[in-house]
ModelCIF file with pLDDT and N, C-alpha, C, O atoms, coordinates in Angstrom:
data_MODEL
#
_entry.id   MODEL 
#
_entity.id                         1 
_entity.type                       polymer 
_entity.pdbx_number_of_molecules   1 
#
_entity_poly.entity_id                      1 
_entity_poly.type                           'polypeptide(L)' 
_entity_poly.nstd_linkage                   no 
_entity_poly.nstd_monomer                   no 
_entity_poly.pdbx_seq_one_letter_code       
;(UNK)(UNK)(UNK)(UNK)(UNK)(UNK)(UNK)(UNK)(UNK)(UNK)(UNK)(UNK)(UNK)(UNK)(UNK)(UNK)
(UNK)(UNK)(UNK)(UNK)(UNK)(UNK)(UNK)(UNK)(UNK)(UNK)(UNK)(UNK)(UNK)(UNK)(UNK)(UNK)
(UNK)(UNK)(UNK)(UNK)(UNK)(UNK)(UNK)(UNK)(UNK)(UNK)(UNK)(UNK)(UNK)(UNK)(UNK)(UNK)
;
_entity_poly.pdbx_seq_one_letter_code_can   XXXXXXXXXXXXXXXXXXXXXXXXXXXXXXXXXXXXXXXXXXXXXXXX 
_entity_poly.pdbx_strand_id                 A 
#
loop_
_entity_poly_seq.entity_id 
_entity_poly_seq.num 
_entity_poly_seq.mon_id 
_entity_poly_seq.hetero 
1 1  UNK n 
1 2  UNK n 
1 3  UNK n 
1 4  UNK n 
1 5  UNK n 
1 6  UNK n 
1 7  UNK n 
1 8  UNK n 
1 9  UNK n 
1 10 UNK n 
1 11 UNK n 
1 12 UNK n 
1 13 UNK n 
1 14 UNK n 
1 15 UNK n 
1 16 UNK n 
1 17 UNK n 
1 18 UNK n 
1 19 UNK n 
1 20 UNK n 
1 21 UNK n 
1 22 UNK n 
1 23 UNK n 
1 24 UNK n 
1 25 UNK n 
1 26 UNK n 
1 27 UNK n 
1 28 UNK n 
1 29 UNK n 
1 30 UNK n 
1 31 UNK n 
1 32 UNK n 
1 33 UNK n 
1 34 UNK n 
1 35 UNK n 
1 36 UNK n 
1 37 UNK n 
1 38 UNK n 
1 39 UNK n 
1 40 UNK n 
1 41 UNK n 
1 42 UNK n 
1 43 UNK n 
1 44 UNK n 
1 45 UNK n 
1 46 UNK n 
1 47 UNK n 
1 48 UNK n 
#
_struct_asym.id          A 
_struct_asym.entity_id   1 
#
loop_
_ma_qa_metric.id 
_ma_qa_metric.mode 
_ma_qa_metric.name 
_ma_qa_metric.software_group_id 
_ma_qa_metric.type 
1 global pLDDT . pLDDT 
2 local  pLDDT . pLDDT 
#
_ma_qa_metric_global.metric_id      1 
_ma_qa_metric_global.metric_value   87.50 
_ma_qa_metric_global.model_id       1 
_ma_qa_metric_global.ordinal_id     1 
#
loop_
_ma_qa_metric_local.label_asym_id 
_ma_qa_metric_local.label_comp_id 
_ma_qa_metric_local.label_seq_id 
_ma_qa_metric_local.metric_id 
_ma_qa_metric_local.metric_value 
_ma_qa_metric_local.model_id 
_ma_qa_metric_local.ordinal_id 
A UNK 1  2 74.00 1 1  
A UNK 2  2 75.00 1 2  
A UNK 3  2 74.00 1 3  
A UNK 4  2 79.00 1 4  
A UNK 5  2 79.00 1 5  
A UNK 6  2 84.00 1 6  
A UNK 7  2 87.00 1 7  
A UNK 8  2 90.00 1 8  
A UNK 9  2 87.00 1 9  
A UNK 10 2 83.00 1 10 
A UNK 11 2 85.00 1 11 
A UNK 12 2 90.00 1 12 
A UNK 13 2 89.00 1 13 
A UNK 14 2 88.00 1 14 
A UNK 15 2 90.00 1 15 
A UNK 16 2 93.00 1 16 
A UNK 17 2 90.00 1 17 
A UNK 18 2 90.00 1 18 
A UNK 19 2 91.00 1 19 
A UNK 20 2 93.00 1 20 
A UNK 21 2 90.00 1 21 
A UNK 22 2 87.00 1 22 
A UNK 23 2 90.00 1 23 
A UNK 24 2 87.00 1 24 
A UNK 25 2 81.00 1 25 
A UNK 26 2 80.00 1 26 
A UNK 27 2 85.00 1 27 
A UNK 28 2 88.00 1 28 
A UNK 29 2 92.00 1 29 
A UNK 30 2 94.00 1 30 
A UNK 31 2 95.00 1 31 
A UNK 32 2 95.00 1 32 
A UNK 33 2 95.00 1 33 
A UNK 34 2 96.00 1 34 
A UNK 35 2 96.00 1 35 
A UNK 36 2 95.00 1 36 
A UNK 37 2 94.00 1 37 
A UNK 38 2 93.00 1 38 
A UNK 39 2 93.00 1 39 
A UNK 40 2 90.00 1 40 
A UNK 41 2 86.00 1 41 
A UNK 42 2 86.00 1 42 
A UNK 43 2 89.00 1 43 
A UNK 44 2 86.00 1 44 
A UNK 45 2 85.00 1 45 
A UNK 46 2 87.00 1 46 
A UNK 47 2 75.00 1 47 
A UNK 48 2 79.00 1 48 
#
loop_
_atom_site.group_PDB 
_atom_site.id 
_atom_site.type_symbol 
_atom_site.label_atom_id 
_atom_site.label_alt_id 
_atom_site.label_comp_id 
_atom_site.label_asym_id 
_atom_site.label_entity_id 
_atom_site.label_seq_id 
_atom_site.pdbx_PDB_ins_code 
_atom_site.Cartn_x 
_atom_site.Cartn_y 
_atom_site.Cartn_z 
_atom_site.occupancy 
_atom_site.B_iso_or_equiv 
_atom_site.pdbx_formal_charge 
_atom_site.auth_seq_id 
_atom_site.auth_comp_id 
_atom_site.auth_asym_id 
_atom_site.auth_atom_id 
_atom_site.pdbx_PDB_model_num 
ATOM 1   N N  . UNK A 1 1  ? 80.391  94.514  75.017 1.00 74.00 ? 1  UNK A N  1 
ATOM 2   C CA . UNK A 1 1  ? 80.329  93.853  76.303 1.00 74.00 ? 1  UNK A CA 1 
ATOM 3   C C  . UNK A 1 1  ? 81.642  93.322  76.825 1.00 74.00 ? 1  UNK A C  1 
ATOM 4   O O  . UNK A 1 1  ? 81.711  92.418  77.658 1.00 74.00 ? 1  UNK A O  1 
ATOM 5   N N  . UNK A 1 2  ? 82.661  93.924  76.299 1.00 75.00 ? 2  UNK A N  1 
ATOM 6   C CA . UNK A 1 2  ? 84.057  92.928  76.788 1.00 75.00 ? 2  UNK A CA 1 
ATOM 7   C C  . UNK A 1 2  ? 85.406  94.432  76.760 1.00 75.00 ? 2  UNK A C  1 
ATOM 8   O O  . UNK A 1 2  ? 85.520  95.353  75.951 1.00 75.00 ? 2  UNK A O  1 
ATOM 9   N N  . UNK A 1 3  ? 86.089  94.152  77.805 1.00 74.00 ? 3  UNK A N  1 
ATOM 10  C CA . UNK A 1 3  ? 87.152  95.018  77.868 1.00 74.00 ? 3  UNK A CA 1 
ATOM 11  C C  . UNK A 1 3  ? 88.442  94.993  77.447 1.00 74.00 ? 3  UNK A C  1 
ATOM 12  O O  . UNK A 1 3  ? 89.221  94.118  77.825 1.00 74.00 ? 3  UNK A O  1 
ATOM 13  N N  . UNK A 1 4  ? 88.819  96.081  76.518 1.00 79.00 ? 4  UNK A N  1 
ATOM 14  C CA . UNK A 1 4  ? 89.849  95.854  75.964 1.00 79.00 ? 4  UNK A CA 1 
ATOM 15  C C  . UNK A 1 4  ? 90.922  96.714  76.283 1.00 79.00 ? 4  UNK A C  1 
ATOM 16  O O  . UNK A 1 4  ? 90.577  97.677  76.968 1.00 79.00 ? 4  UNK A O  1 
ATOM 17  N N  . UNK A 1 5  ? 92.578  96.634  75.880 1.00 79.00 ? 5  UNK A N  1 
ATOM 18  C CA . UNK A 1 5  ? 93.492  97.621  76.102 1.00 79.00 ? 5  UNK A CA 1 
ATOM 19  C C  . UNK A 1 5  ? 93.003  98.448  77.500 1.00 79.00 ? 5  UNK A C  1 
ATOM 20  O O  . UNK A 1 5  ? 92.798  99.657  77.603 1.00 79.00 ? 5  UNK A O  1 
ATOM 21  N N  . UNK A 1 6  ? 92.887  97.439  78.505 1.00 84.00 ? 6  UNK A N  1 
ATOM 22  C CA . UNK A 1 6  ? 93.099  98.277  79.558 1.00 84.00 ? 6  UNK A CA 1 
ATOM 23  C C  . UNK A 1 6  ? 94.941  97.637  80.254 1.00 84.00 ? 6  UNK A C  1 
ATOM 24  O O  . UNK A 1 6  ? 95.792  96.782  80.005 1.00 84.00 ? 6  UNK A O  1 
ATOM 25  N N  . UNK A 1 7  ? 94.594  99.074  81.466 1.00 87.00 ? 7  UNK A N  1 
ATOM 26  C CA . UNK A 1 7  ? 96.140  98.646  81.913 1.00 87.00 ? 7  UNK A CA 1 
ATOM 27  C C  . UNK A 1 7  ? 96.978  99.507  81.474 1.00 87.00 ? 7  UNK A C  1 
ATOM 28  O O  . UNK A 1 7  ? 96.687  100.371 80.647 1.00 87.00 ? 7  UNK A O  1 
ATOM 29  N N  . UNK A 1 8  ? 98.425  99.307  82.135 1.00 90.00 ? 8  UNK A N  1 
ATOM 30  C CA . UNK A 1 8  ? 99.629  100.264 81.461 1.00 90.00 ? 8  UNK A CA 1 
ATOM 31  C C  . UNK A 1 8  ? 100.986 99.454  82.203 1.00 90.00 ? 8  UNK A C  1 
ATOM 32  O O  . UNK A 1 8  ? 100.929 98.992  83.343 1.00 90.00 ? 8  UNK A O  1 
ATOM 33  N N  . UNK A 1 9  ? 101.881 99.403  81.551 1.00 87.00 ? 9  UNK A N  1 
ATOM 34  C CA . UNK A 1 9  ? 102.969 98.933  81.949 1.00 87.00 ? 9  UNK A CA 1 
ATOM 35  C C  . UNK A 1 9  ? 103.766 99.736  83.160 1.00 87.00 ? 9  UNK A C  1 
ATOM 36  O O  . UNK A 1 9  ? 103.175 100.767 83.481 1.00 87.00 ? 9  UNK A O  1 
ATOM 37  N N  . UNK A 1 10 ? 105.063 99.462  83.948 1.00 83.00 ? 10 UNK A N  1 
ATOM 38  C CA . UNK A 1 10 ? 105.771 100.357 85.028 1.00 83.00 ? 10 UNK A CA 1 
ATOM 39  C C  . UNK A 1 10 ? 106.108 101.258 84.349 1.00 83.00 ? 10 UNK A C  1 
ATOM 40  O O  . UNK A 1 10 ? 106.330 102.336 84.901 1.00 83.00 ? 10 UNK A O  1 
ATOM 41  N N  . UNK A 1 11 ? 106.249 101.138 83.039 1.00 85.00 ? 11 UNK A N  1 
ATOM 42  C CA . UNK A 1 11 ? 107.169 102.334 82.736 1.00 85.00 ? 11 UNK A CA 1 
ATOM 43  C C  . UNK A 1 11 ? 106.099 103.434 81.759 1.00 85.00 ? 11 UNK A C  1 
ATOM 44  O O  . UNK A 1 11 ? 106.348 104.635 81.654 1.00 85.00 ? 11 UNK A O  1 
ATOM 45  N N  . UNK A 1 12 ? 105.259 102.966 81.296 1.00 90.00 ? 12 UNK A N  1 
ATOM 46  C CA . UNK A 1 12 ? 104.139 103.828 80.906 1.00 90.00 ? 12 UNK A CA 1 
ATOM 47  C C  . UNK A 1 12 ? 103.051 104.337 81.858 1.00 90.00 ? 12 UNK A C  1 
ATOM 48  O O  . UNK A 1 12 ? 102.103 105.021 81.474 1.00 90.00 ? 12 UNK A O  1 
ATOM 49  N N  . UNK A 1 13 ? 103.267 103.929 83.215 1.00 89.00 ? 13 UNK A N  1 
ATOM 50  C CA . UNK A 1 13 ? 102.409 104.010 84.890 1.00 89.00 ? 13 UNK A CA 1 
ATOM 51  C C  . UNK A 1 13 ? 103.634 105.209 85.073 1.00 89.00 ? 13 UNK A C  1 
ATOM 52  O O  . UNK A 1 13 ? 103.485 106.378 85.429 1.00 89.00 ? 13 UNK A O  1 
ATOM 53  N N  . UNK A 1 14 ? 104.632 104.638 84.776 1.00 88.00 ? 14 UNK A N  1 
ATOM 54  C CA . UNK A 1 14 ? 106.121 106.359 85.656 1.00 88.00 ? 14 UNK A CA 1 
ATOM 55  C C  . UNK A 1 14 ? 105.881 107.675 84.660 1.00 88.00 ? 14 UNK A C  1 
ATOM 56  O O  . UNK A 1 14 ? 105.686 108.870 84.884 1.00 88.00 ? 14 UNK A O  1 
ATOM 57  N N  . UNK A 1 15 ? 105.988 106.889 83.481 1.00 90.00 ? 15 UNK A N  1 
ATOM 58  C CA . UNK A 1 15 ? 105.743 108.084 82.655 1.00 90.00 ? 15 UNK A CA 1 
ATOM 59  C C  . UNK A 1 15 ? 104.634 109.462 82.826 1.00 90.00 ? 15 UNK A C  1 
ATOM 60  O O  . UNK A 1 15 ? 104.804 110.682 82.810 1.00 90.00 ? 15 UNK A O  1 
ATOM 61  N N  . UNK A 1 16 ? 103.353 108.507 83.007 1.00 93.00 ? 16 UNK A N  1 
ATOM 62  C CA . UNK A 1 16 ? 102.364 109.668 83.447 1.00 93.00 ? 16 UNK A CA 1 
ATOM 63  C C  . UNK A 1 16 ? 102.538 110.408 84.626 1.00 93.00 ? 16 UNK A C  1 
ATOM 64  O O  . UNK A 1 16 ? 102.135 111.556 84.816 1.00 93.00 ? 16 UNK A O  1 
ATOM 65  N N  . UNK A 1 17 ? 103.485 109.322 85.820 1.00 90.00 ? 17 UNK A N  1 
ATOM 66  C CA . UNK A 1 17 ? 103.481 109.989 87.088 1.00 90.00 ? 17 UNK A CA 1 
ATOM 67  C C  . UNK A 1 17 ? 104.226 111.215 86.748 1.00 90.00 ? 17 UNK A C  1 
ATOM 68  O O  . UNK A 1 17 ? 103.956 112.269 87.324 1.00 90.00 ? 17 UNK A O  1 
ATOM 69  N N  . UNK A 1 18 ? 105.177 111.143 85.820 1.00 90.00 ? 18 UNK A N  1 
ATOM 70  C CA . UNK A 1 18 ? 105.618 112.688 85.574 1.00 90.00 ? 18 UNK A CA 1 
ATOM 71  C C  . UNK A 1 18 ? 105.312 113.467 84.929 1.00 90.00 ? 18 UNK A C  1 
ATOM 72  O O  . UNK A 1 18 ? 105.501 114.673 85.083 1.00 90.00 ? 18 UNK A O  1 
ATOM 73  N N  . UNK A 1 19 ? 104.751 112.903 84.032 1.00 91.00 ? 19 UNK A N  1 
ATOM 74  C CA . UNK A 1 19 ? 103.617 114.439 83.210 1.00 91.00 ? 19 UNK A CA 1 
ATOM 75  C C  . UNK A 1 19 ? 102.583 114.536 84.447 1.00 91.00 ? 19 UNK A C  1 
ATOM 76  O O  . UNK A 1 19 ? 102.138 115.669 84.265 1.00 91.00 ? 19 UNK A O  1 
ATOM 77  N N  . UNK A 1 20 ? 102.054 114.131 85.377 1.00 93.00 ? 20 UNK A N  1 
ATOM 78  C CA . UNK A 1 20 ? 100.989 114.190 86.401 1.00 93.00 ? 20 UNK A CA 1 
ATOM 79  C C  . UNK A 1 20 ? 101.978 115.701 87.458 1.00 93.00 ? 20 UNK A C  1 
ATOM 80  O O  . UNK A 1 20 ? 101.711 116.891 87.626 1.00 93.00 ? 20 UNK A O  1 
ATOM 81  N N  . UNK A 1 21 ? 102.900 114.984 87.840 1.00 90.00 ? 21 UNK A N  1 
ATOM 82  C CA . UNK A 1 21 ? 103.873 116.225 88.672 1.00 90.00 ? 21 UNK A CA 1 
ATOM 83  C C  . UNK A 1 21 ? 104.371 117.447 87.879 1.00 90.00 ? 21 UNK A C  1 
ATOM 84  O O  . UNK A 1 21 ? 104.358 118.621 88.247 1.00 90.00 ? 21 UNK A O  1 
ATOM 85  N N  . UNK A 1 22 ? 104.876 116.864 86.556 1.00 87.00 ? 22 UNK A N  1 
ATOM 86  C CA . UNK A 1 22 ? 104.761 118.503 86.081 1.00 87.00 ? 22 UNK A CA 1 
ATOM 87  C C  . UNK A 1 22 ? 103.497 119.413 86.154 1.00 87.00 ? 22 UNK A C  1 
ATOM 88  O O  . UNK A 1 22 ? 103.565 120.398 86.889 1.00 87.00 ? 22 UNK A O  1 
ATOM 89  N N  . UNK A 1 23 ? 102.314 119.166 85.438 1.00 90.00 ? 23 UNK A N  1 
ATOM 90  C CA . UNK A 1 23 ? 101.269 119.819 85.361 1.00 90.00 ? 23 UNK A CA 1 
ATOM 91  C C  . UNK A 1 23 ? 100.426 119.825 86.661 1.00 90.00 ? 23 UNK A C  1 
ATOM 92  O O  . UNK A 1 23 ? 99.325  120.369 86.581 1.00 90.00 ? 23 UNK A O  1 
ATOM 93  N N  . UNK A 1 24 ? 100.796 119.296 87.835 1.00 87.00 ? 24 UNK A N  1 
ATOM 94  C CA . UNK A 1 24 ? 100.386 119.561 89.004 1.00 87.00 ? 24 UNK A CA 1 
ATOM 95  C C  . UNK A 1 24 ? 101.136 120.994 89.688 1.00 87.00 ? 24 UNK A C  1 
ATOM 96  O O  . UNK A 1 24 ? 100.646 121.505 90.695 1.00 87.00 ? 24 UNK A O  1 
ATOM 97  N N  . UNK A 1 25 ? 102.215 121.498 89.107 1.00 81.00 ? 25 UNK A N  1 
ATOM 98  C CA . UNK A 1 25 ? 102.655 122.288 89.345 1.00 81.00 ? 25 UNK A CA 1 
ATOM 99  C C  . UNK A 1 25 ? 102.513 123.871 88.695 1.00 81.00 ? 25 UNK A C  1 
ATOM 100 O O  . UNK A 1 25 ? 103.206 124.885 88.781 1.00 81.00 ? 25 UNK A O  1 
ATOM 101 N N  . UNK A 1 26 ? 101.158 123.502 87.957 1.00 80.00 ? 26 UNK A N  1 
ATOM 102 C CA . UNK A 1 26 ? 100.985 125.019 86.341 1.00 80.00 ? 26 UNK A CA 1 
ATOM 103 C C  . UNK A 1 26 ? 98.904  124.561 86.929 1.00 80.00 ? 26 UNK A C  1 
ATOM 104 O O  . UNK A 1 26 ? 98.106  125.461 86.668 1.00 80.00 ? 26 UNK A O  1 
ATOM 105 N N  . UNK A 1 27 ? 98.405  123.462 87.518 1.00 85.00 ? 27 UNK A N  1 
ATOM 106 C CA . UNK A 1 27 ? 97.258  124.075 87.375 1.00 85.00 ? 27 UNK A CA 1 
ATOM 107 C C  . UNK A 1 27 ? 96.663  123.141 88.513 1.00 85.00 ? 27 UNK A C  1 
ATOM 108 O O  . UNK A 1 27 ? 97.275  122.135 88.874 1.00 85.00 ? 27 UNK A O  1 
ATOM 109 N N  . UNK A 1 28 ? 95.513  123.494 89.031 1.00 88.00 ? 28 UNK A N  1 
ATOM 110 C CA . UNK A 1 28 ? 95.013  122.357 90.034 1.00 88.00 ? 28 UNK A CA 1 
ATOM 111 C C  . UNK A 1 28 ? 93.403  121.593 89.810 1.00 88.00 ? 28 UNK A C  1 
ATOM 112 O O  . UNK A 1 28 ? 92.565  121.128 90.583 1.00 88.00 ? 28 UNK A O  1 
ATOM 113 N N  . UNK A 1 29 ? 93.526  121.786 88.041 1.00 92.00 ? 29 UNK A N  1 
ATOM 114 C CA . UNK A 1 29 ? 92.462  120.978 87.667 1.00 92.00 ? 29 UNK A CA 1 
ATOM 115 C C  . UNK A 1 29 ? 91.891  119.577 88.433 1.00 92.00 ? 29 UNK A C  1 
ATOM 116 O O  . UNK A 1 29 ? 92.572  118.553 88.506 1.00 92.00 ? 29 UNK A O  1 
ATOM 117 N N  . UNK A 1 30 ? 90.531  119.705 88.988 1.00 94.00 ? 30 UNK A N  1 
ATOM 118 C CA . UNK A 1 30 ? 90.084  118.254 89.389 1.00 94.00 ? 30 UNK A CA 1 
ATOM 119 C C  . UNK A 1 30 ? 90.874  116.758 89.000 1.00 94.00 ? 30 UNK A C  1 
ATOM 120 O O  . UNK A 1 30 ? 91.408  115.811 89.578 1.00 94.00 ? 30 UNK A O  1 
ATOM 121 N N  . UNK A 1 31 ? 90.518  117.299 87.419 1.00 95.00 ? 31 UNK A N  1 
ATOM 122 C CA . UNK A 1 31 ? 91.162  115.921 86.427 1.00 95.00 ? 31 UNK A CA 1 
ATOM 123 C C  . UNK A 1 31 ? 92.739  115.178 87.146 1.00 95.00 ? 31 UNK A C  1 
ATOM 124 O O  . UNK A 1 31 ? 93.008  113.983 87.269 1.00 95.00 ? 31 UNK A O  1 
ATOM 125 N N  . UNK A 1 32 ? 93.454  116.217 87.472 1.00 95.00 ? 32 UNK A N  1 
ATOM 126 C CA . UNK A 1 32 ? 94.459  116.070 88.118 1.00 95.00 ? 32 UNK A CA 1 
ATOM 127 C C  . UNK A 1 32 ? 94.770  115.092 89.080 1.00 95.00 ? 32 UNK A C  1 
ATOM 128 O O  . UNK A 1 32 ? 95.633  114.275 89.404 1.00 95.00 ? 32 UNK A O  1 
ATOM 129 N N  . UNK A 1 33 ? 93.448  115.642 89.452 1.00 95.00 ? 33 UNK A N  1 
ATOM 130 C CA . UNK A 1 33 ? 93.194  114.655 91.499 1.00 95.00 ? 33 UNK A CA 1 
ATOM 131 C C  . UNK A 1 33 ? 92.755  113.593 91.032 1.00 95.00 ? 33 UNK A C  1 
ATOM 132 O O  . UNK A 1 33 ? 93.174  112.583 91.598 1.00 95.00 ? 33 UNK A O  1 
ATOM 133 N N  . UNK A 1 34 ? 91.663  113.365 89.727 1.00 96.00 ? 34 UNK A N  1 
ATOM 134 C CA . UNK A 1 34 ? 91.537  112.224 89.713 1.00 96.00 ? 34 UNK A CA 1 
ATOM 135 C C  . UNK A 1 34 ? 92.941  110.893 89.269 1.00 96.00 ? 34 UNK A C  1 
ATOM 136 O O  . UNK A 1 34 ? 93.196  109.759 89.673 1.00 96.00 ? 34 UNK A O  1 
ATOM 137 N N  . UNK A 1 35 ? 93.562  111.848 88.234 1.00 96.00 ? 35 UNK A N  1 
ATOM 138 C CA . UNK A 1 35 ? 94.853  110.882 87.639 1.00 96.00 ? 35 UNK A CA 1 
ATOM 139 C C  . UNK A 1 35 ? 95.339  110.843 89.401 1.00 96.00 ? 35 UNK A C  1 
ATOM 140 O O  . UNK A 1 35 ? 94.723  109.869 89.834 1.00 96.00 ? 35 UNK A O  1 
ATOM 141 N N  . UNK A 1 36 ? 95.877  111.250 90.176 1.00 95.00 ? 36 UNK A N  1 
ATOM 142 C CA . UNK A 1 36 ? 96.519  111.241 90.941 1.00 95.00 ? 36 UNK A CA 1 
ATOM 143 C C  . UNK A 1 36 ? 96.069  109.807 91.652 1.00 95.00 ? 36 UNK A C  1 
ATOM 144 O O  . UNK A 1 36 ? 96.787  108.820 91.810 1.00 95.00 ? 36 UNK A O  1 
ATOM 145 N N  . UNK A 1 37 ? 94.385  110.006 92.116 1.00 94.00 ? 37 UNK A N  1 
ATOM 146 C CA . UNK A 1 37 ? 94.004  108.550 92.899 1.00 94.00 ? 37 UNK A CA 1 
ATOM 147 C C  . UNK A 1 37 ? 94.600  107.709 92.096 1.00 94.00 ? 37 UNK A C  1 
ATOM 148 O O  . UNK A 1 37 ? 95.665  107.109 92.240 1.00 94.00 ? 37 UNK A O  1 
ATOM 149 N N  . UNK A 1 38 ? 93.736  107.704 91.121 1.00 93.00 ? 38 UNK A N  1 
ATOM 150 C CA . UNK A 1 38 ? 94.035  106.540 90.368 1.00 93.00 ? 38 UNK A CA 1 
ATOM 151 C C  . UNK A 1 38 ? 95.742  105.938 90.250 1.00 93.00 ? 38 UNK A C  1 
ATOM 152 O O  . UNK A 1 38 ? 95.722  104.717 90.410 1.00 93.00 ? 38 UNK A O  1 
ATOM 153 N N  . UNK A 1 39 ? 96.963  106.384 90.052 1.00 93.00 ? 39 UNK A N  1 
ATOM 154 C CA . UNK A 1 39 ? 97.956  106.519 90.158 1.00 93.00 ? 39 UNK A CA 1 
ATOM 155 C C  . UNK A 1 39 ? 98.874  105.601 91.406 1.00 93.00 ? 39 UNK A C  1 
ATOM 156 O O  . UNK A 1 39 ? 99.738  104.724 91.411 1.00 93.00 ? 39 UNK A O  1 
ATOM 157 N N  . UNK A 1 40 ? 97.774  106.736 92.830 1.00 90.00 ? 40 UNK A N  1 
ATOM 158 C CA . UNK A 1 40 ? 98.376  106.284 93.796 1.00 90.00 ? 40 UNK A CA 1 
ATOM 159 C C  . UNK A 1 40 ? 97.713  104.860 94.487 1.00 90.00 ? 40 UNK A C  1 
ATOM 160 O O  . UNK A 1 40 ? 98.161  104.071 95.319 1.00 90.00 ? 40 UNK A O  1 
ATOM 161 N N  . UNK A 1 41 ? 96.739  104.909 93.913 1.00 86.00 ? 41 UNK A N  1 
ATOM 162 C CA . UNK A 1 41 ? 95.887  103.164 93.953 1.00 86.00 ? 41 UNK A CA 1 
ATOM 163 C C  . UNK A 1 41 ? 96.669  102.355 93.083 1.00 86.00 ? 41 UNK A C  1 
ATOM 164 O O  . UNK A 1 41 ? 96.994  101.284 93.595 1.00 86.00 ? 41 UNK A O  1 
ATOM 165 N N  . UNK A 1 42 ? 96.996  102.509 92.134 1.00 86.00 ? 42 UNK A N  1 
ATOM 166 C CA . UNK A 1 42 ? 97.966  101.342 91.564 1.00 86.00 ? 42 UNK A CA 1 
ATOM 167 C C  . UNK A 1 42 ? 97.040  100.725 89.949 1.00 86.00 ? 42 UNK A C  1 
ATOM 168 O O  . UNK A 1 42 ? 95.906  100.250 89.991 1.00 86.00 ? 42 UNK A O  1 
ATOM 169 N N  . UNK A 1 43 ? 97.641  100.849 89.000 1.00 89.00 ? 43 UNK A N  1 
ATOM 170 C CA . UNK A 1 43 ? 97.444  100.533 87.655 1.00 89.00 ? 43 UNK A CA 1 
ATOM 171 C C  . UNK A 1 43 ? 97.619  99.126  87.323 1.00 89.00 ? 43 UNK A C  1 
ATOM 172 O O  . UNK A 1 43 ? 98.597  98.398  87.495 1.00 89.00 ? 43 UNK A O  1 
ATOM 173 N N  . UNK A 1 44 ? 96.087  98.805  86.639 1.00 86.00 ? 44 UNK A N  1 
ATOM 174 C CA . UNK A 1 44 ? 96.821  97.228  86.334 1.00 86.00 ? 44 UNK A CA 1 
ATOM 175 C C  . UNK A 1 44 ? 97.385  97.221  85.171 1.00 86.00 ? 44 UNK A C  1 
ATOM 176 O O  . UNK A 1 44 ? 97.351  98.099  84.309 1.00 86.00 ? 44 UNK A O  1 
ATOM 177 N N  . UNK A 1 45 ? 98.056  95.924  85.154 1.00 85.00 ? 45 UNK A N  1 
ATOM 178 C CA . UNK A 1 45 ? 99.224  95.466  83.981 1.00 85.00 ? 45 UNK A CA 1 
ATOM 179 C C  . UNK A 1 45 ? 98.227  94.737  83.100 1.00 85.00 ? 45 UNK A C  1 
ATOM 180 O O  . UNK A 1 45 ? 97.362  93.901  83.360 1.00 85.00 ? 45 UNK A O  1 
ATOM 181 N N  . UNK A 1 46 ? 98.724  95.470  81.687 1.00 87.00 ? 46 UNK A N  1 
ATOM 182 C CA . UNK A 1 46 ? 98.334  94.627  80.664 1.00 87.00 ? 46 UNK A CA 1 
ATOM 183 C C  . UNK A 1 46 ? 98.163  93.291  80.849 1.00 87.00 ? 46 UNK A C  1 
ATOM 184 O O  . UNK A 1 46 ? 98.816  92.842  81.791 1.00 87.00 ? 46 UNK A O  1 
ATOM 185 N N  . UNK A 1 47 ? 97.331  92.325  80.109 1.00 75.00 ? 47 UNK A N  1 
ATOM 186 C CA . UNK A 1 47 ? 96.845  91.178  80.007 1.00 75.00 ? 47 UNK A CA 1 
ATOM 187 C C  . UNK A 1 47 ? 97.993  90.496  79.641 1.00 75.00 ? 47 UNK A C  1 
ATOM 188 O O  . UNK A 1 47 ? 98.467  89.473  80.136 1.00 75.00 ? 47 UNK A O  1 
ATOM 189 N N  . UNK A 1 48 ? 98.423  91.232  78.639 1.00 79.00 ? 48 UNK A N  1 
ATOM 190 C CA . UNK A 1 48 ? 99.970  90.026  77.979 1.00 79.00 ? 48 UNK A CA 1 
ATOM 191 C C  . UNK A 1 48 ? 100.968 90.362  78.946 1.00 79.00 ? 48 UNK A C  1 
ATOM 192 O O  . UNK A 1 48 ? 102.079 89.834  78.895 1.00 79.00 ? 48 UNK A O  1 
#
């Protein structure tokens, strides 16, 4: 009933943005579009 290790830091949020742009460029899997919203909506920051 309780949430844990959510979140990602700026630099672990940039990181994916570029594995997200590489592999946006080799396939146009859904999954894709979803990382993408999610991405361009904005990631929350860890608790600590």
């Amino acid at each position: 009933g309780s949430t844990f290790d959510q979140g990602a830091t700026p630099e672990a949020a940039e990181a994916m943005r570029r594995e997200l742009d590489e592999l946006s460029g080799r396939s146009d899997d859904p999954r894709l579009h979803q990382c993408r919203a999610a991405l361009d909506a904005g990631l929350p920051l860890p608790d600590g």
